[in-house]
Protein backbone atom coordinates (compact mmCIF):
# COMPACT_ATOMS: atom_id res chain seq x y z
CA UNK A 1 25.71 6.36 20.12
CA UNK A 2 24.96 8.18 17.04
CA UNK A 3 25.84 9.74 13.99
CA UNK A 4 24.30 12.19 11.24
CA UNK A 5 22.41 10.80 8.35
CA UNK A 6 22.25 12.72 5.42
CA UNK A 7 19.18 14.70 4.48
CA UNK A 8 18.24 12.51 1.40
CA UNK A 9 18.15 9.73 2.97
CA UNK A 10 16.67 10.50 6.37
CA UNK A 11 13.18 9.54 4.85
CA UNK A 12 14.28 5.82 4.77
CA UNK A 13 14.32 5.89 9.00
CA UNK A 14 10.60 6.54 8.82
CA UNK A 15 9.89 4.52 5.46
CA UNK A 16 9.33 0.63 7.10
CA UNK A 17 5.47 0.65 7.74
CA UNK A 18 4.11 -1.80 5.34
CA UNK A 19 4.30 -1.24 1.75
CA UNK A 20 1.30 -1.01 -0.08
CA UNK A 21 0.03 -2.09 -3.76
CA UNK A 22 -2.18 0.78 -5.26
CA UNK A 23 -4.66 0.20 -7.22
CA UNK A 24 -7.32 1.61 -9.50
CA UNK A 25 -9.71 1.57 -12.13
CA UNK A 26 -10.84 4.40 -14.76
CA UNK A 27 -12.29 4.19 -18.17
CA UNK A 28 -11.84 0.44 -18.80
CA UNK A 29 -7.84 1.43 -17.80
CA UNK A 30 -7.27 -0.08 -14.79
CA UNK A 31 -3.10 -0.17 -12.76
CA UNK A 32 -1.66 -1.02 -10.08
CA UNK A 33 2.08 0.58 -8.59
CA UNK A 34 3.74 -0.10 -5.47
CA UNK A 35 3.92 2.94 -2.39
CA UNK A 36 5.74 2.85 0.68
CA UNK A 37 4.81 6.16 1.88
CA UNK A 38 1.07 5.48 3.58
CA UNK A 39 -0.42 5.80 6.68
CA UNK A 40 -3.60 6.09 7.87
CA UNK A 41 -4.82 9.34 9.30
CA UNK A 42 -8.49 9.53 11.25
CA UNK A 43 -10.30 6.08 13.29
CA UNK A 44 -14.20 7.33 12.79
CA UNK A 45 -14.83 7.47 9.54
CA UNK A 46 -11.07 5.83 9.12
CA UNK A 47 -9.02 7.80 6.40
CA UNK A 48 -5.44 6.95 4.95
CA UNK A 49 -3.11 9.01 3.10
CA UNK A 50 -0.66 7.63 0.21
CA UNK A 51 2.12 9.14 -1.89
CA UNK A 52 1.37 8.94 -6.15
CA UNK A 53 3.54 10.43 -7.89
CA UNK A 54 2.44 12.56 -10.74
CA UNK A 55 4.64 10.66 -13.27
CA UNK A 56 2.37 7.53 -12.71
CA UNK A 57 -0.68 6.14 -14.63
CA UNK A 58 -2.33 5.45 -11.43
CA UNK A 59 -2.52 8.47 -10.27
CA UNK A 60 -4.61 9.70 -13.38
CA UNK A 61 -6.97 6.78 -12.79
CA UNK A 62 -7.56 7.44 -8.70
CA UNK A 63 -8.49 11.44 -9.40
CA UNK A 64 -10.76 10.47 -12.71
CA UNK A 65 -12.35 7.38 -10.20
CA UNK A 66 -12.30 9.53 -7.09
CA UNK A 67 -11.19 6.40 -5.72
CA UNK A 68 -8.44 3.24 -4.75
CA UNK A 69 -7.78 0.86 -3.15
CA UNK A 70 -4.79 -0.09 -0.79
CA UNK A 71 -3.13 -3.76 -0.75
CA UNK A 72 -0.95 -4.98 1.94
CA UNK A 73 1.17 -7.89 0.16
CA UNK A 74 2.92 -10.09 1.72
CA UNK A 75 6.56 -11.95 1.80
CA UNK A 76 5.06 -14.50 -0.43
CA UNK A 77 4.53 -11.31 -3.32
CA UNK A 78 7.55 -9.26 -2.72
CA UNK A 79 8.82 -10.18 -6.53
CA UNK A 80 5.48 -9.42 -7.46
CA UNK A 81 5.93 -5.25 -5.67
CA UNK A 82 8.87 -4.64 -6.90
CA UNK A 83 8.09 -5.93 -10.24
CA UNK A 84 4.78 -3.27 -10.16
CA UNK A 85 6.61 -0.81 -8.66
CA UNK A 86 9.91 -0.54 -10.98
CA UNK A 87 7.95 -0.43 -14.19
CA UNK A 88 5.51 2.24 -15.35
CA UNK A 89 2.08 1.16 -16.86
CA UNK A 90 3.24 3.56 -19.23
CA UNK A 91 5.85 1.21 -20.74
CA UNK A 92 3.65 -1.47 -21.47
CA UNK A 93 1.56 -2.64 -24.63
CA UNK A 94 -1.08 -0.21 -25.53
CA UNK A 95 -4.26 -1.71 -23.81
CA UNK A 96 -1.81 -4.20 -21.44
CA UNK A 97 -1.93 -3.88 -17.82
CA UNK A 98 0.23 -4.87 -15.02
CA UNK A 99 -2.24 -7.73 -13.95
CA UNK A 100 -1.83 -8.88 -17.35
CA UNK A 101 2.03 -8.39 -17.69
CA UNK A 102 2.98 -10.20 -14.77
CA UNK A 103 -0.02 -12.86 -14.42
CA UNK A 104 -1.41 -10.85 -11.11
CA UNK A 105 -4.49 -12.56 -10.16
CA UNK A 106 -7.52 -10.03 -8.79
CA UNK A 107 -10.72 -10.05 -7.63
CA UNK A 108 -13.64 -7.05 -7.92
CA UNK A 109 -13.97 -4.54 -4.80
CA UNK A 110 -17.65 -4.01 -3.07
CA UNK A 111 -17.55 -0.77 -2.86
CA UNK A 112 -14.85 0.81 -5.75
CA UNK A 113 -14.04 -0.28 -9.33
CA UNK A 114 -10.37 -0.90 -8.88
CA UNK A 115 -9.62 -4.68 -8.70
CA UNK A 116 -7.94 -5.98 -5.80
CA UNK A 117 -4.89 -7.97 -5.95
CA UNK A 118 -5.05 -11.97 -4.56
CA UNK A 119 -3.16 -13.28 -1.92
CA UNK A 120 -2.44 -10.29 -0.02
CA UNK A 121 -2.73 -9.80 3.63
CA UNK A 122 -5.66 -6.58 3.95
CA UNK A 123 -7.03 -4.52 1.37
CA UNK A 124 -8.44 -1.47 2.10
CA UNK A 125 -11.28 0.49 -0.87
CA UNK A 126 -11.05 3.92 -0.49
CA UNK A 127 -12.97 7.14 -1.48
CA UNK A 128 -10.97 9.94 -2.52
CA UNK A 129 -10.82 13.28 -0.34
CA UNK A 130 -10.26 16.04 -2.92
CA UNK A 131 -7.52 18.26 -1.74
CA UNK A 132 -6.05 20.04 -5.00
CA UNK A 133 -3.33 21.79 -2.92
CA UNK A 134 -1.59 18.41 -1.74
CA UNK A 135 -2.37 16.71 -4.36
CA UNK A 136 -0.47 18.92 -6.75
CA UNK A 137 2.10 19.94 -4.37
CA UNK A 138 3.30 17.46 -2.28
CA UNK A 139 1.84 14.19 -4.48
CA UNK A 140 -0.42 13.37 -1.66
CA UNK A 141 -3.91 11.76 -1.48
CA UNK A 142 -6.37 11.39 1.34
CA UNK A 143 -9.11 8.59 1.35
CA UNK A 144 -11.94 7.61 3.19
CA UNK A 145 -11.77 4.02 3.57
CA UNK A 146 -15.20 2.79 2.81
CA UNK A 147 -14.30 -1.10 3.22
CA UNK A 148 -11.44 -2.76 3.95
CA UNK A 149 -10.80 -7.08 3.92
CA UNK A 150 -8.11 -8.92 5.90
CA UNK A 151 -7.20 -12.57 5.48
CA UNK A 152 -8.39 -13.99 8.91
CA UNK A 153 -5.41 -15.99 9.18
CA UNK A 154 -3.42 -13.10 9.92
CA UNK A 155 -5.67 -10.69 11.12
CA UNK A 156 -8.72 -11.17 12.78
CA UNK A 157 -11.10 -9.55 15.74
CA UNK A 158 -9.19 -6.14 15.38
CA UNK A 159 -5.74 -7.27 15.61
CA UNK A 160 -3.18 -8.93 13.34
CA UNK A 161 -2.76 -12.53 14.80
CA UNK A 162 -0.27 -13.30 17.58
CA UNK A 163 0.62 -16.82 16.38
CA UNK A 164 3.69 -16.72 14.45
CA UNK A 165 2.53 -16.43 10.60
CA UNK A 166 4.16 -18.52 8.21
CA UNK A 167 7.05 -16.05 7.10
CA UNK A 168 5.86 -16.14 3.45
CA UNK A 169 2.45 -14.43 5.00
CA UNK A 170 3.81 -11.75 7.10
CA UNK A 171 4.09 -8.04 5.77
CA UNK A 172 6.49 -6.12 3.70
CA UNK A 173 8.27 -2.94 4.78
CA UNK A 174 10.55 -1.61 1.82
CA UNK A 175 13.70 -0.05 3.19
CA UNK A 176 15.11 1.18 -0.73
CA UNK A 177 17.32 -0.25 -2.99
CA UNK A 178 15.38 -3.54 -3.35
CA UNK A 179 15.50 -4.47 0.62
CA UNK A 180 12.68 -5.06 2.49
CA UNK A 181 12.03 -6.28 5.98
CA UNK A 182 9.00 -8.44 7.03
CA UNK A 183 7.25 -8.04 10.38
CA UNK A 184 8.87 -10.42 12.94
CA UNK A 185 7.81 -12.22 15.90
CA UNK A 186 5.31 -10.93 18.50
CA UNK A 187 6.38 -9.45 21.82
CA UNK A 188 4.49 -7.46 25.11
CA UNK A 189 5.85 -4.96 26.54
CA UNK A 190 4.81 -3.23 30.19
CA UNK A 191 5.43 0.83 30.14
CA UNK A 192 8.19 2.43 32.42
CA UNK A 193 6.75 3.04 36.09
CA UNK A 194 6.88 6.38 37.60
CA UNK A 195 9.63 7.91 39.09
């Protein structure tokens, strides 16, 4: 069974990988926004790509850094990314942040200067890859991620855990409107024999 979905909404059957908390730090500024459009894009040296629109403070702080960092939140924050993520840095306080305005706690990176948001699940620091053309014309960043964190209770030796995480720990995938899903429960499959 099937039926036609319309073109501007198609994106949303591709859009449930983990939503990620941007972040970034640039001339004492520092922001953080919500994107659900990453991925990551090379194993050795690992790279990632991410979505910033050009509308968003962020954005100006990752290309005058040349870097940022990716956080994976979890259930337990999903107030906390849509509250980052529906309201520009540019509507706040001059000299206010979005750590400040909604009481996010953070911690320094090793290798970047943008902070990194507490409590969430993986955080990956990232150098930006220059690439003017995409970054102008489709919104698109590439980084090199130079070191990257996980919270061993969920992912550890390679692999996110197999026990069942406490639902409040397990990922967010935003699905629009407000919805998200988080992962579920672990399963194997075997692949299809050979006809």
């Amino acid at each position: 069974m099937r039926e036609p979905v319309e073109l501007a909404t198609c994106y949303r059957l591709l859009n449930h990988g983990p939503t990620v908390l941007v972040s970034a730090a640039h001339g004492g500024r520092r922001n953080i926004m919500a994107a659900a459009w990453s991925m990551p894009l090379d194993f050795d040296p690992p790279k990632v790509a991410v979505v910033i629109d050009k509308s968003t403070v962020t954005r100006g702080l990752v290309e005058g850094a040349g870097s940022f960092a990716l956080n994976v939140p979890t259930r337990a924050q999903a107030e906390a990314t849509l509250a980052v993520g529906g309201l520009s840095a540019a509507a706040l306080p001059p000299g206010q942040d979005k750590f400040e305005a909604f009481g996010l706690a953070r911690f320094e990176a090793s290798r970047i200067e943008a902070p990194l948001l507490e409590g969430c699940a993986a955080w990956l620091e990232c150098r930006l890859l220059p690439e003017p053309h995409i970054q102008q014309q489709y919104d698109l960043f590439l980084g090199e991620v130079v070191a990257a964190w996980a919270d061993p209770r969920l992912f550890a030796n390679g692999h996110w855990r197999d026990e069942a995480a406490d639902p409040a720990q397990r990922t967010l995938h935003y699905v629009a409107g407000g919805r998200f899903f988080s992962t579920g429960e672990p399963f194997d499959a075997k692949a299809l024999p050979l006809r």
